[in-house]
Protein backbone atom coordinates (compact mmCIF):
# COMPACT_ATOMS: atom_id res chain seq x y z
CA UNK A 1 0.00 0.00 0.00
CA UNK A 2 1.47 3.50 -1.00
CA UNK A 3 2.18 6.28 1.48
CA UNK A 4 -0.99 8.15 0.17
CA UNK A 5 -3.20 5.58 0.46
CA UNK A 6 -2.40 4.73 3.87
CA UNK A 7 -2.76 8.27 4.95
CA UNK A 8 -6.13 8.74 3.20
CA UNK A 9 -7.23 5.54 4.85
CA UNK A 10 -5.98 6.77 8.35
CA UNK A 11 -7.78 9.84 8.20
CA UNK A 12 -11.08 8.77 7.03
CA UNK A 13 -10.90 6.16 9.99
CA UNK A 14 -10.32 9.38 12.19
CA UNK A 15 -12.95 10.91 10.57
CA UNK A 16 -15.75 7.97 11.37
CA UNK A 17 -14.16 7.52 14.94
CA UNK A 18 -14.08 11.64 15.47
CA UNK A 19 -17.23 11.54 14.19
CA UNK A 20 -18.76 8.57 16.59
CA UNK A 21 -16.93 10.30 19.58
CA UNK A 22 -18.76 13.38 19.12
CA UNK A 23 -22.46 11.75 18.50
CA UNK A 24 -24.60 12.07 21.48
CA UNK A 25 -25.30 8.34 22.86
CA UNK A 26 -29.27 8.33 22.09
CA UNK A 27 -31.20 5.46 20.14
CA UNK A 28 -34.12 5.32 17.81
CA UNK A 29 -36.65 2.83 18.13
CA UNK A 30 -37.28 -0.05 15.41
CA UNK A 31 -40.01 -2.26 14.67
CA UNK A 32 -38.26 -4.68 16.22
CA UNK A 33 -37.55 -2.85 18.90
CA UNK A 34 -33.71 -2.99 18.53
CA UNK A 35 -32.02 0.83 19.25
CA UNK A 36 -30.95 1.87 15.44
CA UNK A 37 -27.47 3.23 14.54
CA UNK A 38 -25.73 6.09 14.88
CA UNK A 39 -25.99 7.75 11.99
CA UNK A 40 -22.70 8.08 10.14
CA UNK A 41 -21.09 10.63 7.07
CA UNK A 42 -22.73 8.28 4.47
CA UNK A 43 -25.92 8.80 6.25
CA UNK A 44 -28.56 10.85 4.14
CA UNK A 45 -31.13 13.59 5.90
CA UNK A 46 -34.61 14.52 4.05
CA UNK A 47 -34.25 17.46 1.46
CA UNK A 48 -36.29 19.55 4.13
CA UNK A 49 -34.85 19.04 6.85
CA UNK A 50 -32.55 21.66 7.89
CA UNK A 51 -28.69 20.00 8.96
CA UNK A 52 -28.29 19.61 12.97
CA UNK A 53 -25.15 20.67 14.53
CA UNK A 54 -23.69 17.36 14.45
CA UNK A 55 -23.68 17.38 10.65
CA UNK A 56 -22.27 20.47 10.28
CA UNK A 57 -19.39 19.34 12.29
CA UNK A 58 -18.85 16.19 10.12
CA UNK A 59 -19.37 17.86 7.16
CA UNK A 60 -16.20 20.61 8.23
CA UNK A 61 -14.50 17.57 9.38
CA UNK A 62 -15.03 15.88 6.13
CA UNK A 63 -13.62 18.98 4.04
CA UNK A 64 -10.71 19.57 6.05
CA UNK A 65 -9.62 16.02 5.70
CA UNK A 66 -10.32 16.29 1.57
CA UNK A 67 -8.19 19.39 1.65
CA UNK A 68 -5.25 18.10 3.65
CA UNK A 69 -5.53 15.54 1.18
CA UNK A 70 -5.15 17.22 -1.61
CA UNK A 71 -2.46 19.00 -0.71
CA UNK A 72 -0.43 16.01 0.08
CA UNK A 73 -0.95 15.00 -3.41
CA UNK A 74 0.49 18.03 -4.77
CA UNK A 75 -3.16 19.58 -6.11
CA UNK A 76 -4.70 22.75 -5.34
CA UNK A 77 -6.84 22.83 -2.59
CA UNK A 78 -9.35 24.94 -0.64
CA UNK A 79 -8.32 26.53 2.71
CA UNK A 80 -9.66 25.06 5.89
CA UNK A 81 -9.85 28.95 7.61
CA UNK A 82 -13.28 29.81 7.49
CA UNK A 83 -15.42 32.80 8.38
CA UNK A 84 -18.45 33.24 9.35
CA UNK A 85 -20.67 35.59 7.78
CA UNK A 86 -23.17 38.33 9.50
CA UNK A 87 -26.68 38.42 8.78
CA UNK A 88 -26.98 34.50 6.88
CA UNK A 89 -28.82 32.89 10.07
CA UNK A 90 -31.86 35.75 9.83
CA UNK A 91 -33.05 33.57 6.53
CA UNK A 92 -34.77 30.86 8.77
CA UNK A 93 -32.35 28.21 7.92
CA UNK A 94 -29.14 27.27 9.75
CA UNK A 95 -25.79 29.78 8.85
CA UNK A 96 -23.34 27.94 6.85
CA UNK A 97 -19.85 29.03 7.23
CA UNK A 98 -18.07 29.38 3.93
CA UNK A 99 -14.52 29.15 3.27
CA UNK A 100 -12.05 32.16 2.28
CA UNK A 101 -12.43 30.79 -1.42
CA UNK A 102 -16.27 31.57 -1.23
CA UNK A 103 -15.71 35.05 -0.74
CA UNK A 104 -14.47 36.91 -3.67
CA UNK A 105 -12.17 39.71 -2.57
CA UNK A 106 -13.20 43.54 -3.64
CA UNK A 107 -11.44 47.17 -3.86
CA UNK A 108 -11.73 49.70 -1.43
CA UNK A 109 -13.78 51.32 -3.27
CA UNK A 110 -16.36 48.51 -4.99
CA UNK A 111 -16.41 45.69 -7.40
CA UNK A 112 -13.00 45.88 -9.88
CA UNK A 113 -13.95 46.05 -13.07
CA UNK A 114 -13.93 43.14 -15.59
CA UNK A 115 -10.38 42.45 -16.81
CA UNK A 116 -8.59 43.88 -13.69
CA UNK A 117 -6.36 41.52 -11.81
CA UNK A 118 -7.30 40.44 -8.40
CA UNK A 119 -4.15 40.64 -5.73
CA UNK A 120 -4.19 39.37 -2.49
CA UNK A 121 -3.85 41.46 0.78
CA UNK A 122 0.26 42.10 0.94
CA UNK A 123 1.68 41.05 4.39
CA UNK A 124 2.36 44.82 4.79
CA UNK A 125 -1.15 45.58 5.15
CA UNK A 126 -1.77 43.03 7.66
CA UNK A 127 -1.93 45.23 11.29
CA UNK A 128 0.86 44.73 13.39
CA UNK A 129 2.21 46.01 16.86
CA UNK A 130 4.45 48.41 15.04
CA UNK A 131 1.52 49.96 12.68
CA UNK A 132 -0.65 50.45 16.09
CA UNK A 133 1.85 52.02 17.29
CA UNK A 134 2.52 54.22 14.60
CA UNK A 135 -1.24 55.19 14.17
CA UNK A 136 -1.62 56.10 17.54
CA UNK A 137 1.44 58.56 17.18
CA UNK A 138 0.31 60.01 14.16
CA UNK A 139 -3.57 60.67 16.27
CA UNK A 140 -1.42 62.40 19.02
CA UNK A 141 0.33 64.22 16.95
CA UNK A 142 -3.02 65.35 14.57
CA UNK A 143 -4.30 66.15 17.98
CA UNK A 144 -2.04 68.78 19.25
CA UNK A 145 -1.79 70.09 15.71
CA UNK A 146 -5.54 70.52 16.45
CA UNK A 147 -5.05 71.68 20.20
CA UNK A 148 -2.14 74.13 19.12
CA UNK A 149 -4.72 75.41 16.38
CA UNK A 150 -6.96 76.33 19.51
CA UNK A 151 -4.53 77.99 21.49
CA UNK A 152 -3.59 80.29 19.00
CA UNK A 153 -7.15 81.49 18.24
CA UNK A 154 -7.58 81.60 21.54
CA UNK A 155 -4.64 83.98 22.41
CA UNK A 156 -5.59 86.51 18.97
CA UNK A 157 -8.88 86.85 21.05
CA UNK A 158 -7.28 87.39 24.38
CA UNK A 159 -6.05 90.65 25.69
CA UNK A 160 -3.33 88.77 27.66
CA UNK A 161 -2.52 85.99 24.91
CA UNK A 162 0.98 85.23 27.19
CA UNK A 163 -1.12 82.52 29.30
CA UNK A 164 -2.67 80.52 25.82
CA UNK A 165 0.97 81.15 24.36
CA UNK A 166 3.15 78.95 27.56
CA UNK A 167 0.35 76.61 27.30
CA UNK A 168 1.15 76.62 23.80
CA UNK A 169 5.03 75.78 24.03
CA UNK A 170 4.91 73.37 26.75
CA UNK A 171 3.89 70.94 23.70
CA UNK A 172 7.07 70.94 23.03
CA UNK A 173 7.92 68.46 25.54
CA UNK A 174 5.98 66.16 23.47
CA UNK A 175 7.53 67.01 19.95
CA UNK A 176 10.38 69.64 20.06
CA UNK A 177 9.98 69.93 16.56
CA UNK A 178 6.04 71.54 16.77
CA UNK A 179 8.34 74.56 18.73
CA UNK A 180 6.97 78.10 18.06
CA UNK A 181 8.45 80.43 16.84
CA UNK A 182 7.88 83.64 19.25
CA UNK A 183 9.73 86.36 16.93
CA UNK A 184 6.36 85.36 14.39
CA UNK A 185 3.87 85.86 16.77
CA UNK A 186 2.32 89.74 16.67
CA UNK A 187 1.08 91.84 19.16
CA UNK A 188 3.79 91.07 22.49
CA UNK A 189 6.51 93.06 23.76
CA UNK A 190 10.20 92.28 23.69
CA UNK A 191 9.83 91.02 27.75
CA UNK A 192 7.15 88.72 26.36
CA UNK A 193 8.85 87.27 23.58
CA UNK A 194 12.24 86.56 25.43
CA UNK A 195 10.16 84.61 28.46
CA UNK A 196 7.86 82.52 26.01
CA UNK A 197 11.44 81.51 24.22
CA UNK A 198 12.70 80.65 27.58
CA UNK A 199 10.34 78.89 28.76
CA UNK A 200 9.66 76.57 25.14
CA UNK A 201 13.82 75.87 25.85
CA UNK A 202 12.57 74.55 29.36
CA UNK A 203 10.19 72.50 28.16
CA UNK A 204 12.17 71.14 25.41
CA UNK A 205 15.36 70.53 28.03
CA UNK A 206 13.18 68.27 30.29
CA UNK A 207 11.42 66.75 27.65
CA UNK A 208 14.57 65.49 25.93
CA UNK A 209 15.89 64.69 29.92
CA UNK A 210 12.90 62.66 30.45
CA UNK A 211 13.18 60.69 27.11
CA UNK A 212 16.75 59.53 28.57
CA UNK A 213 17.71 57.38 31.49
CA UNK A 214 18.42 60.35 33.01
CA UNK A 215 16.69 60.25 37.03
CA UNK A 216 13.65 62.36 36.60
CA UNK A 217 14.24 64.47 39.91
CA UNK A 218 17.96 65.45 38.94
CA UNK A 219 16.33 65.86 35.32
CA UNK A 220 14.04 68.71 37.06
CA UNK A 221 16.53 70.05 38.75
CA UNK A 222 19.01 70.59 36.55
CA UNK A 223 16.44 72.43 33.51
CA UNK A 224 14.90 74.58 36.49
CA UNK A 225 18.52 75.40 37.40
CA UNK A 226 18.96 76.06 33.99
CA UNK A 227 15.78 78.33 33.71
CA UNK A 228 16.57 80.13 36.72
CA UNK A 229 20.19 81.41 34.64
CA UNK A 230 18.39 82.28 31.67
CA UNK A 231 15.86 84.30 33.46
CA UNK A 232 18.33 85.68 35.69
CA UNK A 233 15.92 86.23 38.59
CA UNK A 234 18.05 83.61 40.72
CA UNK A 235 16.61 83.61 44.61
CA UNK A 236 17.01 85.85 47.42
CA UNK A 237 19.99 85.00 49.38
CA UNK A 238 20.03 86.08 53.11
CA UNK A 239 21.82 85.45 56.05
CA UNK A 240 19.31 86.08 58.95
CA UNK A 241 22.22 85.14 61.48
CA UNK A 242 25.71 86.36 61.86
CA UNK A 243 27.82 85.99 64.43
CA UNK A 244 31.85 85.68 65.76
CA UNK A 245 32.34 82.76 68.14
CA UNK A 246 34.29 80.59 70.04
CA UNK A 247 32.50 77.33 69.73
CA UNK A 248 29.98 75.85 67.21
CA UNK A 249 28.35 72.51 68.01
CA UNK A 250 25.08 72.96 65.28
CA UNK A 251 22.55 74.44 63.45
CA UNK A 252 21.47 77.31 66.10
CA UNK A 253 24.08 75.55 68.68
CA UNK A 254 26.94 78.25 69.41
CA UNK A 255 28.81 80.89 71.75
CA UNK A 256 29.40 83.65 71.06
CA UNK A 257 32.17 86.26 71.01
CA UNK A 258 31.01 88.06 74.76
CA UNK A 259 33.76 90.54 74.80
CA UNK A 260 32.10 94.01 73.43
CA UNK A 261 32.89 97.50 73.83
CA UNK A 262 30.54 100.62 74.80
CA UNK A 263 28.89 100.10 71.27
CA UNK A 264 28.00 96.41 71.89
CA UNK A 265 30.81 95.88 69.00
CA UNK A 266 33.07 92.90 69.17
CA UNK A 267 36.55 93.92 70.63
CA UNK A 268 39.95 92.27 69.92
CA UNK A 269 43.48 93.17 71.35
CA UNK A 270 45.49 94.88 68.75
CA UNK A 271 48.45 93.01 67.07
CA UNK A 272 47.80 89.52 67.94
CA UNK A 273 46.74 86.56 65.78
CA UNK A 274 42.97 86.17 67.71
CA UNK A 275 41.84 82.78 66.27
CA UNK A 276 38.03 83.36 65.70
CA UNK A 277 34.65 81.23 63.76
CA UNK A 278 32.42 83.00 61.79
CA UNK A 279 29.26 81.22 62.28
CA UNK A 280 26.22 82.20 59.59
CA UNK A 281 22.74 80.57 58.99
CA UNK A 282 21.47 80.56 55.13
CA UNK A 283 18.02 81.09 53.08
CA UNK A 284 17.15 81.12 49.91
CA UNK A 285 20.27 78.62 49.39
CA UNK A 286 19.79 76.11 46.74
CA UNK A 287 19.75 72.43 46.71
CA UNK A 288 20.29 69.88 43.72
CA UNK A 289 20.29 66.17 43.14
CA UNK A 290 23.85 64.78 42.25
CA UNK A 291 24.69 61.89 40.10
CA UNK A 292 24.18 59.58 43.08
CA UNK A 293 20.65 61.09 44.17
CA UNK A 294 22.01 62.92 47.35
CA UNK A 295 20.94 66.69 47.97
CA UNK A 296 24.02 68.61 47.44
CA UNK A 297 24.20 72.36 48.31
CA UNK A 298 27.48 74.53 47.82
CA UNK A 299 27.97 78.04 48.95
CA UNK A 300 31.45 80.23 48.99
CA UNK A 301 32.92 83.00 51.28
CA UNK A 302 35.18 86.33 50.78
CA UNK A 303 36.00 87.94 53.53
CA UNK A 304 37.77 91.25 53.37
CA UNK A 305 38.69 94.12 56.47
CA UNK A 306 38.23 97.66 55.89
CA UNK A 307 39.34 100.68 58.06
CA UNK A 308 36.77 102.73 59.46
CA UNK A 309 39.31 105.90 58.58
CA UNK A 310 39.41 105.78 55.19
CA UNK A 311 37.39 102.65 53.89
CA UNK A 312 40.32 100.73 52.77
CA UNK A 313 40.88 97.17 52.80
CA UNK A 314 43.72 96.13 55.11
CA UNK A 315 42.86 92.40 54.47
CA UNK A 316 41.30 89.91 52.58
CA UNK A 317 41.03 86.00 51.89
CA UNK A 318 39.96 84.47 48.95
CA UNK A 319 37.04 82.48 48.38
CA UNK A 320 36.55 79.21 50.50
CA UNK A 321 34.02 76.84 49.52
CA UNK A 322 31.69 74.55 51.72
CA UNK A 323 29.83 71.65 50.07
CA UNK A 324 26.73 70.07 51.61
CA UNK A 325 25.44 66.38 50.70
CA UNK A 326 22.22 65.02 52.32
CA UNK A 327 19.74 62.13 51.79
CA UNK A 328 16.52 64.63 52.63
CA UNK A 329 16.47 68.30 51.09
CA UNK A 330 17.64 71.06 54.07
CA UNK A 331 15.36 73.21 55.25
CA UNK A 332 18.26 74.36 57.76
CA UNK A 333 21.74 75.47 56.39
CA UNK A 334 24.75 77.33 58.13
CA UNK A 335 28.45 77.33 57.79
CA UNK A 336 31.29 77.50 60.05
CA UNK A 337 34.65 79.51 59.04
CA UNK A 338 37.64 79.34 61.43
CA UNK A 339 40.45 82.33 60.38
CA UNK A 340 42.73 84.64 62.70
CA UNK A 341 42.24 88.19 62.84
CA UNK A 342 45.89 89.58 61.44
CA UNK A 343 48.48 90.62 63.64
CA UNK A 344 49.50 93.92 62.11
CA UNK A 345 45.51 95.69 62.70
CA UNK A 346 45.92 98.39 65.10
CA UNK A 347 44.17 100.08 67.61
CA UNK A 348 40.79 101.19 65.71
CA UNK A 349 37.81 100.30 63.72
CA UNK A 350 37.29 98.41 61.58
CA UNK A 351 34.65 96.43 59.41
CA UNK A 352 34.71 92.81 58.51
CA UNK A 353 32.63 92.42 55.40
CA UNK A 354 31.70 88.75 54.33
CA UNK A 355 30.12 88.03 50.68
CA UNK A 356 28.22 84.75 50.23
CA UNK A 357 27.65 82.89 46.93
CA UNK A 358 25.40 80.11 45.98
CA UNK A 359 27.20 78.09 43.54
CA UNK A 360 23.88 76.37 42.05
CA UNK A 361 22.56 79.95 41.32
CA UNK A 362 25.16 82.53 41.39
CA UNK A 363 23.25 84.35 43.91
CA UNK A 364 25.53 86.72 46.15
CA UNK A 365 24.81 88.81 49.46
CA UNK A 366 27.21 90.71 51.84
CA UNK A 367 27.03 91.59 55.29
CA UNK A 368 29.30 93.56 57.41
CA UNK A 369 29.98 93.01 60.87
CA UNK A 370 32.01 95.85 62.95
CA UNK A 371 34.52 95.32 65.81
CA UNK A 372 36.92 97.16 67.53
CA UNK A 373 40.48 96.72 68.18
CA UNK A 374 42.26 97.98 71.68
CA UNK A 375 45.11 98.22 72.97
CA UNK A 376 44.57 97.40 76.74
CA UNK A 377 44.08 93.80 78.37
CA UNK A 378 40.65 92.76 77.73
CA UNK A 379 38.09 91.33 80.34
């Protein structure tokens, strides 16, 4: 027996058994009272009777086995996918389910006409993961071309068009490249134009910083940073507490400097190397995330001595920086300077200026703190 043969004789005998298996175990009753068969493929219903379930089974059964078949024999068969159709069971009688070959494929845009050639779906037009993706980029994007269109008739309207306009360039976050153009947009001032392109580079700097790896904290930090240069308002720096000491142990923790003269000045003997701390509390200081997500503030000094009799400096030191790195943001900051008053002041007045600067910002503020040097022993 050839290899075709024996499959076609194997499958049929699946057929009958898949068929059998499926059957529901009921009997007819004969004249002679013995329970009839089950009925089987070869089995014939009347014309009017519509097919049951079960012999719409065999009958797919049947066609698939034909078709597998027929392709092992090299021939051209009919594909076992089938579809079914909408709308065919309203007729009364059962749906049948026809095959891919039963339905004849048309245009987009109706029947082709007679002589055309037929093609078959390419696999580029079959949906994929990728063309979702890509359709649902190109509906965002169609809707903020549609939002932006909005916005601007909004802000020709408005008599304060700035608000509509920020809105406007914060979709740049989303695609840089929809990035307006303020020099084209009529009716703002100069101060208006320069903060709407300052504020579009912000939102393009943490869009971009979001899109990378880049932690999305220090990725705030560093464009607000970064904003706070370009629109050179950088904060308030103050120092609400200033004072010369001889011991530090904390924030708010310190003595100070008790010897003062009839002024409630500081006093010093003249021409000796007094070893004093400069102890000063911070706001409006400025702290930033660092590569390895600690809150790092950094602030400098300059300190410099002027004479009270003519307002000339008799001393200086450069700037000293003073880094802070924290888990939690301060609230709290203050720094401690140790230096030794210079052994050639004399007996007089004198005023000990101290400039702060906040690295992060550039921010700077001064304060001066007098004291008095004497010549006799002091108590």
């Amino acid at each position: 027996m050839s290899a075709p043969i024996k499959i076609t004789v194997l499958l049929i005998t699946l057929t009958s058994l898949l068929g059998s298996s499926c059957a529901p175990k009921k009997t007819v009753a004969t004249d002679a009272g013995a329970p009839a068969p089950i009925p089987t493929l070869s089995n014939q219903r009347p014309i009017n009777e519509p097919p049951s379930d079960l012999e719409a089974h065999r009958r797919q059964v049947q066609q698939d086995t034909e078709a597998f078949l027929a392709h092992r024999q090299g021939t051209a068969s009919e594909p076992t996918i089938e579809w079914t159709m909408p709308g065919q069971a309203s007729t009364g009688e059962p749906a049948t389910v026809p095959t891919i070959a039963d339905v004849q494929p048309q245009p987009p845009h109706g029947p082709m006409e007679e002589g055309s050639a037929e093609t078959a779906p390419s696999q580029a037009e079959t949906p994929t993961a990728a063309t979702t993706v890509t359709t649902a980029t190109d509906d965002l994007r169609q809707s903020m071309i549609d939002f932006s269109r909005e916005l601007y008739v909004s802000s020709t309207w408005s008599d304060q068009p700035l608000k509509e306009l920020l809105v406007l360039a914060s979709l740049s976050m989303l695609d840089p490249e929809r990035a307006i153009d303020p020099n084209a947009i009529p009716d703002l001032t100069d101060e208006e134009r320069a903060l709407l392109a300052t504020m579009q580079k912000y939102f393009i700097a943490i869009g971009n910083d979001i899109d990378s790896e880049t932690n999305p904290w220090l990725a705030m930090s560093t464009a607000t940073t970064e904003l706070q240069r370009r629109l050179k308002q950088t904060p308030d720096l103050d120092l609400p507490t200033l004072a010369l000491c001889t011991r530090v142990g904390g924030f708010g923790d310190f003595d100070e400097w008790r010897v003062l003269n009839d002024m409630e000045q500081y006093s010093f003997i003249a021409h000796t190397k007094q070893p004093v701390i400069i102890y000063l509390e911070m706001e409006g200081f400025t702290s930033n995330l660092n590569e390895n997500n600690l809150w790092e503030t950094v602030t400098s000094q300059h300190l410099t001595i002027y004479s009270d009799r003519d307002g000339i400096p008799v001393w200086k030191e450069d700037w000293q920086s003073a880094s802070d790195r924290s888990r939690k943001r301060r609230r709290d900051y203050f720094t401690v300077q140790k230096f030794e008053l210079p052994r050639g002041l004399s007996v007089g007045k004198y005023q000990l200026k101290i400039r702060v600067r906040d690295e992060k910002t550039g921010a700077e503020t001064e304060q001066n703190i007098p004291f008095t040097m004497t010549a006799g022993v002091l108590n």
